[in-house]
Structure formats: C-alpha cells, structure tokens
N, C-alpha and C. Protein backbone atom coordinates (compact mmCIF):
# COMPACT_ATOMS: atom_id res chain seq x y z
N UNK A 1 116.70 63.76 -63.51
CA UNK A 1 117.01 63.64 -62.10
C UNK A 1 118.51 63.37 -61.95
N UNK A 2 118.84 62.07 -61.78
CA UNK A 2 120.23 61.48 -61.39
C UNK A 2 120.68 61.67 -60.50
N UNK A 3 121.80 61.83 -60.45
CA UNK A 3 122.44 61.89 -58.84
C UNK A 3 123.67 62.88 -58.94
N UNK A 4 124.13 62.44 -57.46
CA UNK A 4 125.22 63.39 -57.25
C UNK A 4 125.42 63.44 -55.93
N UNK A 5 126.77 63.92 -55.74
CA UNK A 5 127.79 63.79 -54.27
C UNK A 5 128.13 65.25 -54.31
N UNK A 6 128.01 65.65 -52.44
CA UNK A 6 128.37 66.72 -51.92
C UNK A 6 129.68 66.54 -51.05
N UNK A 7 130.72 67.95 -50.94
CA UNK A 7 131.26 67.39 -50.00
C UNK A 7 132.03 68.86 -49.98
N UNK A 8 132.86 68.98 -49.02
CA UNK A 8 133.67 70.15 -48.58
C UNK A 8 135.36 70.22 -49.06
N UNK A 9 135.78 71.19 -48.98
CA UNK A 9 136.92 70.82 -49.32
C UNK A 9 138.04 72.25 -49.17
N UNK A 10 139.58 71.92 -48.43
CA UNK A 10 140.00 72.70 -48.61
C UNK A 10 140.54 72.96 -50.19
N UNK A 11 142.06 73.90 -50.45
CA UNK A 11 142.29 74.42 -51.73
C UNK A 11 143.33 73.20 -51.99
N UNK A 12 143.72 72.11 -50.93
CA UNK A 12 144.67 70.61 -51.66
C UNK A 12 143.39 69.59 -52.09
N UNK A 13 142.46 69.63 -51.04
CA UNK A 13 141.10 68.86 -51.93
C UNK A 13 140.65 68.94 -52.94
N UNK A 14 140.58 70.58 -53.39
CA UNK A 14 139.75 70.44 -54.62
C UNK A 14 140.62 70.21 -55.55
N UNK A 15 142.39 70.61 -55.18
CA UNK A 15 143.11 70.31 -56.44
C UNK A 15 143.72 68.98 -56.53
N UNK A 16 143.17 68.28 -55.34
CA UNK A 16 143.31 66.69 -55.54
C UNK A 16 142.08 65.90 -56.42
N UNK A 17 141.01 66.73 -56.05
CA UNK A 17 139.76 66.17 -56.89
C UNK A 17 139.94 66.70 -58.31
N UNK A 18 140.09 67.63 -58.48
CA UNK A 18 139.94 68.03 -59.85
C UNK A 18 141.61 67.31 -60.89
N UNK A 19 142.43 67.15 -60.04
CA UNK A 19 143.66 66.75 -60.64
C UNK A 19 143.49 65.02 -61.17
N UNK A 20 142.17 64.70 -59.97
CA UNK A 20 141.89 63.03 -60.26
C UNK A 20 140.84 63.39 -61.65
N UNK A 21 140.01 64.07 -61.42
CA UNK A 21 139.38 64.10 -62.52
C UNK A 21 139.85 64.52 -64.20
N UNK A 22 141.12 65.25 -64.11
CA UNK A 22 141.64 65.38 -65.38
C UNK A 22 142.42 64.05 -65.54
N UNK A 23 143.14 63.35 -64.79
CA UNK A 23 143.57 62.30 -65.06
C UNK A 23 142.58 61.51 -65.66
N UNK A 24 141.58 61.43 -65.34
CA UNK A 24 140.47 60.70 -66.31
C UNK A 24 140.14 61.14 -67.93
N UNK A 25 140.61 62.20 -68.36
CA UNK A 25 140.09 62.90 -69.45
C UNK A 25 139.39 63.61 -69.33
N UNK A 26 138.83 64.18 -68.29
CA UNK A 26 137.84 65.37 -68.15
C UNK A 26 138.83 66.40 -68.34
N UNK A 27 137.67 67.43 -68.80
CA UNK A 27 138.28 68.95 -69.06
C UNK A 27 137.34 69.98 -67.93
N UNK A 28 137.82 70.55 -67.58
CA UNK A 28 137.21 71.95 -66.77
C UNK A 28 136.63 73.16 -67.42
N UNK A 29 135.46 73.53 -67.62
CA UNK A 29 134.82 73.82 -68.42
C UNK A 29 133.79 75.03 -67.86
N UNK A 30 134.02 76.24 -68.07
CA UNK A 30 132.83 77.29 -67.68
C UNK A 30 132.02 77.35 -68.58
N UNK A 31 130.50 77.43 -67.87
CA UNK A 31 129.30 77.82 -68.60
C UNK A 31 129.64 78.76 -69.69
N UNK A 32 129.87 79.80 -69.68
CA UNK A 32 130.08 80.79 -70.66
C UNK A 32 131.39 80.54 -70.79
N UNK A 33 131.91 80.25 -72.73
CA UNK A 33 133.09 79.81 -73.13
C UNK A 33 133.72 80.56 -73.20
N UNK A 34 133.65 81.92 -73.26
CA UNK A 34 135.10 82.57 -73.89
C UNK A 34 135.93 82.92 -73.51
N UNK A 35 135.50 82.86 -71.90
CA UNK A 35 136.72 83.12 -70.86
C UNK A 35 138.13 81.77 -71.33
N UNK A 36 139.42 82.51 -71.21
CA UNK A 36 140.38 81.69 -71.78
C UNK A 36 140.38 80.77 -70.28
N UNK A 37 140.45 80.88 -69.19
CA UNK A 37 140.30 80.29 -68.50
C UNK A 37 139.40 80.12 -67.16
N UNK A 38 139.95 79.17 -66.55
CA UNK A 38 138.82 78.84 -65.07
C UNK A 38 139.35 79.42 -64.12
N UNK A 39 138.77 80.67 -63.06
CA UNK A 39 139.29 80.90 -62.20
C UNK A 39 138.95 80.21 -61.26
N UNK A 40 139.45 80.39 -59.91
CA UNK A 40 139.95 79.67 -58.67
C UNK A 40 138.38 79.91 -57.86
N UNK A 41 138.00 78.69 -57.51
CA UNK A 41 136.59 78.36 -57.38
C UNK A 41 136.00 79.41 -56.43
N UNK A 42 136.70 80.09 -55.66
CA UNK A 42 136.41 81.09 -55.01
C UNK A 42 135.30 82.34 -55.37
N UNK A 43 136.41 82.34 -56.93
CA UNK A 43 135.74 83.58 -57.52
C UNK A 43 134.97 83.04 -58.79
N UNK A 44 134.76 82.10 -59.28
CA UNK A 44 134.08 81.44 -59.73
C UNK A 44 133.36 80.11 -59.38
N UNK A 45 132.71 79.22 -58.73
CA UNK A 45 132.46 77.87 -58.18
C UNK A 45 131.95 77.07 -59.25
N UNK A 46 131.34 77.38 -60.16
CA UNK A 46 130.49 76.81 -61.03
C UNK A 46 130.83 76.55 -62.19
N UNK A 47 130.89 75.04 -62.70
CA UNK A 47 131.73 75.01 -63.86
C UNK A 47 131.04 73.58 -64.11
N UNK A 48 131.87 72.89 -65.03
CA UNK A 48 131.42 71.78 -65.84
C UNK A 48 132.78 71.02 -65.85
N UNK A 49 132.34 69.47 -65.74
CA UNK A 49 133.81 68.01 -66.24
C UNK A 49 133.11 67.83 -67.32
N UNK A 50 133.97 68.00 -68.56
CA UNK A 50 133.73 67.84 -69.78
C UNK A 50 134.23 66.59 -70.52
N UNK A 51 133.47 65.62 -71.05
CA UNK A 51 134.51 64.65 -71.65
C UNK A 51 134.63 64.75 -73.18
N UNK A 52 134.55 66.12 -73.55
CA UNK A 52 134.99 66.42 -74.93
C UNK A 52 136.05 67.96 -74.59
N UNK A 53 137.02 68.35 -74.91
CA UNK A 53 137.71 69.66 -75.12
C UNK A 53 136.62 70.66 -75.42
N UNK A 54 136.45 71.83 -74.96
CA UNK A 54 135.66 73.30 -75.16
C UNK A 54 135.73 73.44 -76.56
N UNK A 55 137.03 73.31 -77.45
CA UNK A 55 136.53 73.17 -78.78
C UNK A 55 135.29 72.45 -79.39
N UNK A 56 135.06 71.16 -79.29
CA UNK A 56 134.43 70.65 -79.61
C UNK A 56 132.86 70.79 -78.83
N UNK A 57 132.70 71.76 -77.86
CA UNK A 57 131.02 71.68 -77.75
C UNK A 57 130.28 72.43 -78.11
N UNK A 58 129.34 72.39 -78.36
CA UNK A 58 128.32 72.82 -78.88
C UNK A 58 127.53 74.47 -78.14
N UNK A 59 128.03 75.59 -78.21
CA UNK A 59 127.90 76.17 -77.51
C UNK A 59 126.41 77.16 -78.26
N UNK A 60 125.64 78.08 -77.31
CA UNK A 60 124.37 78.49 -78.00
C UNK A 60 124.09 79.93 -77.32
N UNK A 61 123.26 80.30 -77.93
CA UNK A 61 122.95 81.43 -77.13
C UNK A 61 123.83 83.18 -77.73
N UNK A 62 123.34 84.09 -77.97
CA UNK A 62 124.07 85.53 -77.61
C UNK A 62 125.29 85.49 -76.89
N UNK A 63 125.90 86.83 -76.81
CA UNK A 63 127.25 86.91 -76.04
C UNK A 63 126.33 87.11 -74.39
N UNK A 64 126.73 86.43 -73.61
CA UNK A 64 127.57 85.28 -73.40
C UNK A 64 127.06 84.05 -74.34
N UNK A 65 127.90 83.57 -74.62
CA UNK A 65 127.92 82.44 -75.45
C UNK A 65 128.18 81.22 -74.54
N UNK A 66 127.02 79.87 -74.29
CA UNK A 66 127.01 79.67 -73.32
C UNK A 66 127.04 77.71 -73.42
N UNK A 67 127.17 76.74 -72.71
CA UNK A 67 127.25 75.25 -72.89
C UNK A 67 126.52 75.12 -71.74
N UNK A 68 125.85 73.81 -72.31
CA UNK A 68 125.33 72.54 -71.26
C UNK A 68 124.72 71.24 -71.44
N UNK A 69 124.64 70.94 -70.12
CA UNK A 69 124.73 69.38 -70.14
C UNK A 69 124.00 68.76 -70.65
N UNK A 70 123.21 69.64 -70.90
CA UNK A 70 121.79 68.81 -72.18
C UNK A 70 122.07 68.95 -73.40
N UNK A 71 123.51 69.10 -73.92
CA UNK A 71 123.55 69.43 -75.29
C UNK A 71 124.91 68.64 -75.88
N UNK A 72 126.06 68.63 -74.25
CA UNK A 72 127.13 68.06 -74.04
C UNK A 72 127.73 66.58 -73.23
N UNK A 73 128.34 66.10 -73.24
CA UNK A 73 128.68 64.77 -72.59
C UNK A 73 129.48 65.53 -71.20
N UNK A 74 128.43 66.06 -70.36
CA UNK A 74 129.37 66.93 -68.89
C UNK A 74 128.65 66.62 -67.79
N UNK A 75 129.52 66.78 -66.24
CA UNK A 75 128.86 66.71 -65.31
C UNK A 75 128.51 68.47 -64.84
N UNK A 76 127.62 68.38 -63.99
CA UNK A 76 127.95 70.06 -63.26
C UNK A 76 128.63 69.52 -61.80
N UNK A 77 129.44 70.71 -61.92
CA UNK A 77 130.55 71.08 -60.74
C UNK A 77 130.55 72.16 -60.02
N UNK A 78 130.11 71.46 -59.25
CA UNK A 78 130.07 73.35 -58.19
C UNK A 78 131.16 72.82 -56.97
N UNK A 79 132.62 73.82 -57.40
CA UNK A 79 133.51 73.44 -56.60
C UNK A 79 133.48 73.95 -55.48
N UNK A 80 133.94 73.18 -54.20
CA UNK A 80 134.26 73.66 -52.91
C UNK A 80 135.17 74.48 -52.90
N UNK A 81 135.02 75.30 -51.48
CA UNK A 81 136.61 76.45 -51.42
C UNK A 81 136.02 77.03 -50.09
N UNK A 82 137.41 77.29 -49.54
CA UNK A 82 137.43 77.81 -48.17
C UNK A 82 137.63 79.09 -48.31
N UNK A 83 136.82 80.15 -47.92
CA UNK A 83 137.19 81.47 -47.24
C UNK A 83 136.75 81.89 -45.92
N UNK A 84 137.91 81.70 -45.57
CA UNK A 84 138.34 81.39 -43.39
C UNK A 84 136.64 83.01 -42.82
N UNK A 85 135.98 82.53 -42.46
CA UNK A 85 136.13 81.25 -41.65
C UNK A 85 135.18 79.87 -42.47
N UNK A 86 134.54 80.03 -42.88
CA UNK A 86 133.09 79.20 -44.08
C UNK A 86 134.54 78.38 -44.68
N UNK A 87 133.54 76.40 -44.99
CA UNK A 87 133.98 76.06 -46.10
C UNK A 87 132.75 75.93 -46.93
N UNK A 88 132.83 75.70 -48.06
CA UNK A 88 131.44 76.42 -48.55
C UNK A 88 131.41 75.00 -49.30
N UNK A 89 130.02 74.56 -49.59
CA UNK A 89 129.50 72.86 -50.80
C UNK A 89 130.07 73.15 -51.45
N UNK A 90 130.37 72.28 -52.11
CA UNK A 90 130.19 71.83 -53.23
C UNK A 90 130.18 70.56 -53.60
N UNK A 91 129.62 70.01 -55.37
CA UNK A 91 129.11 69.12 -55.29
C UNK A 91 128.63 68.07 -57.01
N UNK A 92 129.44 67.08 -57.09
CA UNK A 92 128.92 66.90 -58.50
C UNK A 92 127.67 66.31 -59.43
N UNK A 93 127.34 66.71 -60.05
CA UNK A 93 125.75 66.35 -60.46
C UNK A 93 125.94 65.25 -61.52
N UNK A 94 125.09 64.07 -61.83
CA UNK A 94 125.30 63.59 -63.23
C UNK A 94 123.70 63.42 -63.36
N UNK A 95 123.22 64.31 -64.89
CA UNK A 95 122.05 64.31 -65.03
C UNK A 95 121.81 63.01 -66.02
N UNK A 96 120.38 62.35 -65.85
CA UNK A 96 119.94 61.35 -66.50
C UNK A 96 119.04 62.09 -67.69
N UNK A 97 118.57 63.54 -67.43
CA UNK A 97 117.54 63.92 -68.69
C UNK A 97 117.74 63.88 -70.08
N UNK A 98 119.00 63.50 -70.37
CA UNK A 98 119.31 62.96 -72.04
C UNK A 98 120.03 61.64 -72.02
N UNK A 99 119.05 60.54 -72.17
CA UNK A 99 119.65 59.24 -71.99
C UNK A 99 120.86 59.09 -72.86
N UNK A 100 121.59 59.48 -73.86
CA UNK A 100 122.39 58.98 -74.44
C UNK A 100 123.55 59.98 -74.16
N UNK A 101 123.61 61.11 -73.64
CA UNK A 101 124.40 61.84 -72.70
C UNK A 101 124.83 61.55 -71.72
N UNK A 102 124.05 60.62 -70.60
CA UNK A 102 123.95 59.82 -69.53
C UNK A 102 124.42 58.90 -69.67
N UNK A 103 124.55 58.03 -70.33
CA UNK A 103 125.25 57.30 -70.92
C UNK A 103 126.31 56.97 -71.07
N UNK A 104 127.13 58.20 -72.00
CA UNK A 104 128.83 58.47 -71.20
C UNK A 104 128.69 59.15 -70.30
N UNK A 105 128.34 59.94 -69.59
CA UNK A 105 128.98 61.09 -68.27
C UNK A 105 128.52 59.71 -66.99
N UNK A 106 128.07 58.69 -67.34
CA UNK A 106 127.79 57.61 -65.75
C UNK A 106 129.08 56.96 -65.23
N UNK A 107 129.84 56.29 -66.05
CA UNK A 107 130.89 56.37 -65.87
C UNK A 107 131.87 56.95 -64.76
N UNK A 108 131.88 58.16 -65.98
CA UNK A 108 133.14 59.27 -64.85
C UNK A 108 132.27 59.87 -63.68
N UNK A 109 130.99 60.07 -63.69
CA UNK A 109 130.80 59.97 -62.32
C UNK A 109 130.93 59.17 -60.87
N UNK A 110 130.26 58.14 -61.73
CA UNK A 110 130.93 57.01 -60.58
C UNK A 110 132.30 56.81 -60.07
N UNK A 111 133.35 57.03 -61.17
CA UNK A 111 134.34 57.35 -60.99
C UNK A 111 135.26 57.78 -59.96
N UNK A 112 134.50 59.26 -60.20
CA UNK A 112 134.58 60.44 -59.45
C UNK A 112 134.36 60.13 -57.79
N UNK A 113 132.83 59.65 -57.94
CA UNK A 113 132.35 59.51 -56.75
C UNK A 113 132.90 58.82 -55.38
N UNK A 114 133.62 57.24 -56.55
CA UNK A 114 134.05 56.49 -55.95
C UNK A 114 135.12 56.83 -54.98
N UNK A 115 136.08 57.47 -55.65
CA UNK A 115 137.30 58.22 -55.37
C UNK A 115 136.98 59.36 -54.27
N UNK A 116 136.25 60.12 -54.47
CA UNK A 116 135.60 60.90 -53.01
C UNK A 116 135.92 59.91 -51.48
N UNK A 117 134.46 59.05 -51.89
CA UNK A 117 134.29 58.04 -51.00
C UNK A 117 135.30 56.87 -50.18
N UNK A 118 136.44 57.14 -51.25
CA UNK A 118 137.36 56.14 -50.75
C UNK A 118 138.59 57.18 -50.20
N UNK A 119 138.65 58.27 -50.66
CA UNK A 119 139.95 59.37 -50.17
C UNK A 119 139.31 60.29 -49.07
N UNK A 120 138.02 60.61 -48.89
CA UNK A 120 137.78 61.88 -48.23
C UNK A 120 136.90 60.59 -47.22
N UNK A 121 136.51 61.46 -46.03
CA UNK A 121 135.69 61.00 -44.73
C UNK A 121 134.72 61.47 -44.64
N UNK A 122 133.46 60.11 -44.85
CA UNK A 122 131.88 60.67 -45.02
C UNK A 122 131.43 61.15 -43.56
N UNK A 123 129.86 62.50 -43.61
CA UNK A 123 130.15 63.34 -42.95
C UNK A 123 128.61 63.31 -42.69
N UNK A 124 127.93 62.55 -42.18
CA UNK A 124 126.70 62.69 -42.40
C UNK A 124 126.66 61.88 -43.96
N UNK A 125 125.92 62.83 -44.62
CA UNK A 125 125.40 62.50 -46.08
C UNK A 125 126.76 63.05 -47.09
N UNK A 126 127.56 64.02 -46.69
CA UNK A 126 128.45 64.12 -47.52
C UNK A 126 129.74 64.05 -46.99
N UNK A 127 130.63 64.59 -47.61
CA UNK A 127 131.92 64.34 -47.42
C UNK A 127 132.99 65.07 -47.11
N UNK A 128 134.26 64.84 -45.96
CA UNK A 128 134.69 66.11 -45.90
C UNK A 128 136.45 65.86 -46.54
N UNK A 129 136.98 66.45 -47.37
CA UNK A 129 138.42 66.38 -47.87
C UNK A 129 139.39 66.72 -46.69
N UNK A 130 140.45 66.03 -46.80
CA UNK A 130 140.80 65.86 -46.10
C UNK A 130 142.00 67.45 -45.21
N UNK A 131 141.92 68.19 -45.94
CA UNK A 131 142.25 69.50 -45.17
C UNK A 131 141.14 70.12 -44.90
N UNK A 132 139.81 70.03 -45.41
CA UNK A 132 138.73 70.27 -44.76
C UNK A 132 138.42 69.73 -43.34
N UNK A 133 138.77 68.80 -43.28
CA UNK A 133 138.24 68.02 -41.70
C UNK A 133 139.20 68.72 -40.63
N UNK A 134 140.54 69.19 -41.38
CA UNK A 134 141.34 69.91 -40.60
C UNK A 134 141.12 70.92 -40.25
N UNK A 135 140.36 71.65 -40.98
CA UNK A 135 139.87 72.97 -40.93
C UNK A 135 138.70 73.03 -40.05
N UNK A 136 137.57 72.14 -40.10
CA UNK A 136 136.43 72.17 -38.84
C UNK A 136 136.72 71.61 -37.95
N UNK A 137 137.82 70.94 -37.95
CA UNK A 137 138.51 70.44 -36.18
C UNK A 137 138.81 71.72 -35.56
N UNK A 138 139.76 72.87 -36.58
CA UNK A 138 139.57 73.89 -36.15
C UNK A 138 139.02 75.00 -36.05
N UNK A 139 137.51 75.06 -36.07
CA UNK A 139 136.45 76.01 -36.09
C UNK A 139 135.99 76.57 -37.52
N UNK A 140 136.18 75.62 -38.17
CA UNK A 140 136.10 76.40 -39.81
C UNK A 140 134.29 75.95 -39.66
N UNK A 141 133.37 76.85 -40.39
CA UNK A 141 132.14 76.71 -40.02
C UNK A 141 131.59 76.11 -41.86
N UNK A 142 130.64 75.48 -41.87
CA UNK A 142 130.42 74.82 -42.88
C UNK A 142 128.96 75.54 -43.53
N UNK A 143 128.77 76.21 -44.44
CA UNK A 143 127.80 76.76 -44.99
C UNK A 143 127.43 75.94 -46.60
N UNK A 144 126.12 76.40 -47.17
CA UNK A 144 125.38 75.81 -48.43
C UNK A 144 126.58 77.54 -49.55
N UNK A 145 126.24 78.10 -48.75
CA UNK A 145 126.89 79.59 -49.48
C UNK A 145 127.53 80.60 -48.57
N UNK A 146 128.40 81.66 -49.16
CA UNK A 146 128.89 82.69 -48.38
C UNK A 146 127.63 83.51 -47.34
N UNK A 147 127.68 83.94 -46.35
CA UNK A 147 126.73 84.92 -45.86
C UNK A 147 126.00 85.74 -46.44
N UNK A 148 127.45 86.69 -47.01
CA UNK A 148 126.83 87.46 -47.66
C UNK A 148 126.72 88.08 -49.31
N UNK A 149 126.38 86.45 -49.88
CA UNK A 149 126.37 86.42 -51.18
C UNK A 149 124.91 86.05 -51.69
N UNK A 150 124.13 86.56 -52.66
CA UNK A 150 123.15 86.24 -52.86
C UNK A 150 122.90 84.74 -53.68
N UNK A 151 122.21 83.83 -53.09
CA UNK A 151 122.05 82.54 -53.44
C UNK A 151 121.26 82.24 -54.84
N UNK A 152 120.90 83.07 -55.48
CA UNK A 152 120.37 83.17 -56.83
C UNK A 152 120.83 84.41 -57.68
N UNK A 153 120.99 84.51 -59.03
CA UNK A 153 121.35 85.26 -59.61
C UNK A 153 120.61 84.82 -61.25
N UNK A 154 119.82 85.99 -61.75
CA UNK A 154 119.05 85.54 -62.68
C UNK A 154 119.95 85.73 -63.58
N UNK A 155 120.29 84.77 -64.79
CA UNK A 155 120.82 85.44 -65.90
C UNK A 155 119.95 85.61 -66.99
N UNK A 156 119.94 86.59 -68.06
CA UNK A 156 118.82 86.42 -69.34
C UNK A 156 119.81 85.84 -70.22
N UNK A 157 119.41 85.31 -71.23
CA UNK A 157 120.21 84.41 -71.95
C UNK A 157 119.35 85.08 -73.43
C-alpha cells in the first residue's frame, strides 16, 4: 500500500521539486534503463527517485531492460507538466510491499512530502506549485491526464 502526495505543477515547480529532491541524494531514474537520459516530463512523466545511482540497480527483464521498486530502494514519480491549456497530476508514491525497501525510501519521502506541503498551497487533497496556482488563476484547467492520450498502455515485458 503506503502512501503518497499529489499535486500540480508548472515547469519552475517541477524543477524546484526535483532540484530539492536531488539535493537529497536522489537520482532520476526511468523504468527502462538504457535511455542515457530523462526527458522533460511532458514527453515522458513516469520515472523513479532513486537512492542508489542507475549503475547500481538491479535491472531485469528482455530489451527493454527494465527497474523497480520492489527490487530497488525508489519512490515512483509521475511528474507534473503543463501543456497550455491542462496542468496534468502528478504524484509521489512510497510503497510499503518490501519492508526493508520501505525502510530506506520512508525517509526521503517524508522528506519530499514535507517540502511540498510547506512550499506549494494545499488544494483540496493535493497541492498546487506555485506557478501552477498562477496558471489556474489564469484558466489553466486541471486534468488526471491529457484528453487525448490513452490512460493505459499495456507493456509485455
């Protein structure tokens, strides 16, 4: 189960959140490793805070060659990002299903969380960053996903 915080965010939010979170020692981390890097949450949203370097995890599976949190010390990250007019969730997870994984990743969640809660303005149940709030003051509309993007995507592994 465990928990986890939602919240919105323009493109200085998420690189204020994610800039707090490397200051912690987290690393930014895509499911499938071999990409040399993370693109801009837009075109990717889905990723991992790692508290070990991509070298060091444990990765499984065929090409794609793939990591997770049941195997690694990570949170899941599904980053926010604005494309005018939608700001779209996002939101960080810390799973409890491997107690000694949970263990370290509780921590930097709380962390994390805390820092949300104390920099961004709660919104209901989640949270809005602070060029986000600027953005639905001015008609920016708040969605779970793009319109017209499909909300599941099977992968075979």
């Amino acid at each position: 189960m465990g928990s986890s915080i939602e919240f919105y965010c323009g493109q200085s939010d998420i690189e204020a959140l994610q800039g707090f979170a490397l200051s912690l020692g987290l690393h930014l981390v895509l499911p499938t490793i071999q990409e040399a890097s993370v693109p801009a949450p837009a075109e990717r949203p889905y990723c991992y805070l790692s508290l070990i370097p991509k070298s060091e995890l444990h990765p499984f599976g065929k090409p794609p060659v793939r990591v997770t949190h049941a195997k690694d010390p990570m949170l899941r990250f599904m980053r926010a990002y604005f494309k005018n007019p939608y700001l779209v969730l996002g939101h960080i997870h810390w799973s409890d299903d491997v107690p000694a994984l949970a263990a370290q990743t509780k921590p930097y969640f709380q962390k994390l969380r805390n820092w949300i809660k104390r920099e961004w303005t709660q919104h209901g149940d989640l949270y809005l960053g602070p060029e986000a709030k600027e953005l639905v003051a001015k008609g920016a509309q708040m969605v779970n996903a793009l319109p017209d993007q499909a909300t599941f995507t099977v992968v075979k592994v």
